[in-house]
C-alpha atoms as a PDB file:
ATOM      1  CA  UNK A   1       0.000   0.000   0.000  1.00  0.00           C
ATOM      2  CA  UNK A   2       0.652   3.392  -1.038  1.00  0.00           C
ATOM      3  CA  UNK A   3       1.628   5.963   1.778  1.00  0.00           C
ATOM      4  CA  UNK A   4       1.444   9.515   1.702  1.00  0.00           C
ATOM      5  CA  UNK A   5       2.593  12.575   3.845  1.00  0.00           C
ATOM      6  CA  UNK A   6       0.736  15.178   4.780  1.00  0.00           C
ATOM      7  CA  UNK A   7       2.650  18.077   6.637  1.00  0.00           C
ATOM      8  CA  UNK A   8       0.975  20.782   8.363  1.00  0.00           C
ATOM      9  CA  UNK A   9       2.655  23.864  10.751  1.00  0.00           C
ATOM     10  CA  UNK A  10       2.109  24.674  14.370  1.00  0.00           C
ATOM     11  CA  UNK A  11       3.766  27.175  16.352  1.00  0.00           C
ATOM     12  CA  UNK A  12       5.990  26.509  19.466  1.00  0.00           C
ATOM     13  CA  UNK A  13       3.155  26.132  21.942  1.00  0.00           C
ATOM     14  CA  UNK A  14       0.882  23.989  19.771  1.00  0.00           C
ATOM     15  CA  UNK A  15       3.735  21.105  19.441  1.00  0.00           C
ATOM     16  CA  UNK A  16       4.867  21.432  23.044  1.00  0.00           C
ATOM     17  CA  UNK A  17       0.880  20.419  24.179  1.00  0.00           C
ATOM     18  CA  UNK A  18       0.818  17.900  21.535  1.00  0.00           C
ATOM     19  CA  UNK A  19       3.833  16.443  22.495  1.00  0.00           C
ATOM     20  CA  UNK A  20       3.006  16.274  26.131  1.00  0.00           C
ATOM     21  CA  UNK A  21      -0.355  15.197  25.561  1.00  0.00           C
ATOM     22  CA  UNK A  22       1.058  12.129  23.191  1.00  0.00           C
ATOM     23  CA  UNK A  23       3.420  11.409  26.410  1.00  0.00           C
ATOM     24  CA  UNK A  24       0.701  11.216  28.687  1.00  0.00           C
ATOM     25  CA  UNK A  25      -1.617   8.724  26.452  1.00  0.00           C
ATOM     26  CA  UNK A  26       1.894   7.006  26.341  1.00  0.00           C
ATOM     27  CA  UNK A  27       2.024   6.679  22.141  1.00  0.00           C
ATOM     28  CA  UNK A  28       4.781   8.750  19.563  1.00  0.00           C
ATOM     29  CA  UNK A  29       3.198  11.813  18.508  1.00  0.00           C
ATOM     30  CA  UNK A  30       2.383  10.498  15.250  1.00  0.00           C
ATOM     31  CA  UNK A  31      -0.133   7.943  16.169  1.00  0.00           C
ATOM     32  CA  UNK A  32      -1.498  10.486  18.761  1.00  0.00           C
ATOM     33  CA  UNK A  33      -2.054  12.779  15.871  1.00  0.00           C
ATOM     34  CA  UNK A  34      -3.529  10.383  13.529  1.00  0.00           C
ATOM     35  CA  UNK A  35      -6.002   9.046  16.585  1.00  0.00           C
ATOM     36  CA  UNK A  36      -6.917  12.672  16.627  1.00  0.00           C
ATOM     37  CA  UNK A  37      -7.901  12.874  13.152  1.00  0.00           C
ATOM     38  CA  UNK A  38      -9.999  10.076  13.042  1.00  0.00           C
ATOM     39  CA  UNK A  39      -7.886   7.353  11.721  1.00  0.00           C
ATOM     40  CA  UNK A  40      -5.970   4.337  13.252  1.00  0.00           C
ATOM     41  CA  UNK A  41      -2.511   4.387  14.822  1.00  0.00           C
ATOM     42  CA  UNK A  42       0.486   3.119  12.654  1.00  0.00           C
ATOM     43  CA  UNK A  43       2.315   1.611  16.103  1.00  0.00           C
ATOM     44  CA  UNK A  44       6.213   0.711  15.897  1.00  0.00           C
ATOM     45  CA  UNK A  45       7.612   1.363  12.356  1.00  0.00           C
ATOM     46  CA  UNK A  46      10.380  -1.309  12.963  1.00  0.00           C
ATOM     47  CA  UNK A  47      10.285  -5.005  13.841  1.00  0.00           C
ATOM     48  CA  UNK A  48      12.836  -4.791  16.273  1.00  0.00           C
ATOM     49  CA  UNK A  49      10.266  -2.424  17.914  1.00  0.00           C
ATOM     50  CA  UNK A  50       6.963  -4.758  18.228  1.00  0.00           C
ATOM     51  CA  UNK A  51       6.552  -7.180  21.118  1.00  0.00           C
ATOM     52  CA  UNK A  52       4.432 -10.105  21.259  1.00  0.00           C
ATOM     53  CA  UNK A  53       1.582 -10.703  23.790  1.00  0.00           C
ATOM     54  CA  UNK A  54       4.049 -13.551  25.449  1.00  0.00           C
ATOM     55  CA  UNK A  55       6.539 -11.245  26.102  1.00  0.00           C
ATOM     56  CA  UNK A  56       4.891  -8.537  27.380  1.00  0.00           C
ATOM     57  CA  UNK A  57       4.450  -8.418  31.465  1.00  0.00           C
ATOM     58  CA  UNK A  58       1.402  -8.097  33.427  1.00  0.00           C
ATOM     59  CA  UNK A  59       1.729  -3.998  33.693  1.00  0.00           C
ATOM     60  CA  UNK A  60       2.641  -4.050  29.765  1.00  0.00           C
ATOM     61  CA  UNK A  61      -0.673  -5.982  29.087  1.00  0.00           C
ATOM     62  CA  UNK A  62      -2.867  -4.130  31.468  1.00  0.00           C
ATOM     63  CA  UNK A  63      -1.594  -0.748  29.705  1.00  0.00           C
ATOM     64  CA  UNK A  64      -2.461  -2.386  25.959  1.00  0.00           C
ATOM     65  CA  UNK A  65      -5.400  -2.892  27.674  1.00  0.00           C
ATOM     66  CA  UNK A  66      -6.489   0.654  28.536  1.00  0.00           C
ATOM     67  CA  UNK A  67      -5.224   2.117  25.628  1.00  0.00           C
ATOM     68  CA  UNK A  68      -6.949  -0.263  23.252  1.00  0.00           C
ATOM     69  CA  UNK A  69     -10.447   0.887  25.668  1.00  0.00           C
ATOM     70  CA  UNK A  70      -9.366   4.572  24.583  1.00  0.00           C
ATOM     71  CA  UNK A  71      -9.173   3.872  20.954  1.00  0.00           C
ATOM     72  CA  UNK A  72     -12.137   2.022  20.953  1.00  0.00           C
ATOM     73  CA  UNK A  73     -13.789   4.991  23.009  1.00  0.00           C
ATOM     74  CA  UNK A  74     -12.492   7.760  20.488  1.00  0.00           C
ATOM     75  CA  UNK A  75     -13.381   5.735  17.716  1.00  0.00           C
ATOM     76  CA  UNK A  76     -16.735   5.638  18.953  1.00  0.00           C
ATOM     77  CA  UNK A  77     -16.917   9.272  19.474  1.00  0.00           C
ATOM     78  CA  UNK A  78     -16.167   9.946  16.091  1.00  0.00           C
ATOM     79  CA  UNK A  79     -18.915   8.171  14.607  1.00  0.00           C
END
C-alpha cells in the first residue's frame, strides 16, 4: 500500500501540548495525531520495535489494555 505525507505547521506552543499530551496517552506523537484525526494508529515502524503478547508483562498488558479501551472509546466518538 501506497503511503502519503501530509505536513501541516504549528507554532511553538501547539507542538509542546501535543507532544506532552502524546506522552501522557503514552504513544509517539504520530499515532497520537492520527487518533486525533480520526484514523488508526500506525504503532512501531520497525520489527525490532513490536513485542508479542508472550513477552509482554502483566503492567505491559494491562496498559495495551487501557489504551486499546481509549481507541475504541475515540473511535466511537467519532462516529
Amino acid at each position: 500500500m501506497a503511503s502519503a505525507t501530509i505536513t501541516f505547521r504549528v507554532d511553538d506552543a501547539e507542538r509542546e501540548e501535543l507532544v506532552s499530551r502524546a506522552e501522557r496517552e503514552k504513544v509517539n506523537l504520530s499515532d497520537y495525531i492520527r487518533v486525533r484525526l480520526g484514523l488508526r494508529g500506525q504503532g512501531s515502524v520497525g520489527d525490532a520495535e513490536i513485542q508479542t503478547d508472550s513477552q509482554l508483562g502483566p503492567s505491559d498488558q494491562a496498559q495495551l489494555a487501557d489504551h486499546e479501551r481509549r481507541l475504541r472509546a475515540l473511535e466511537a466518538y467519532r462516529s
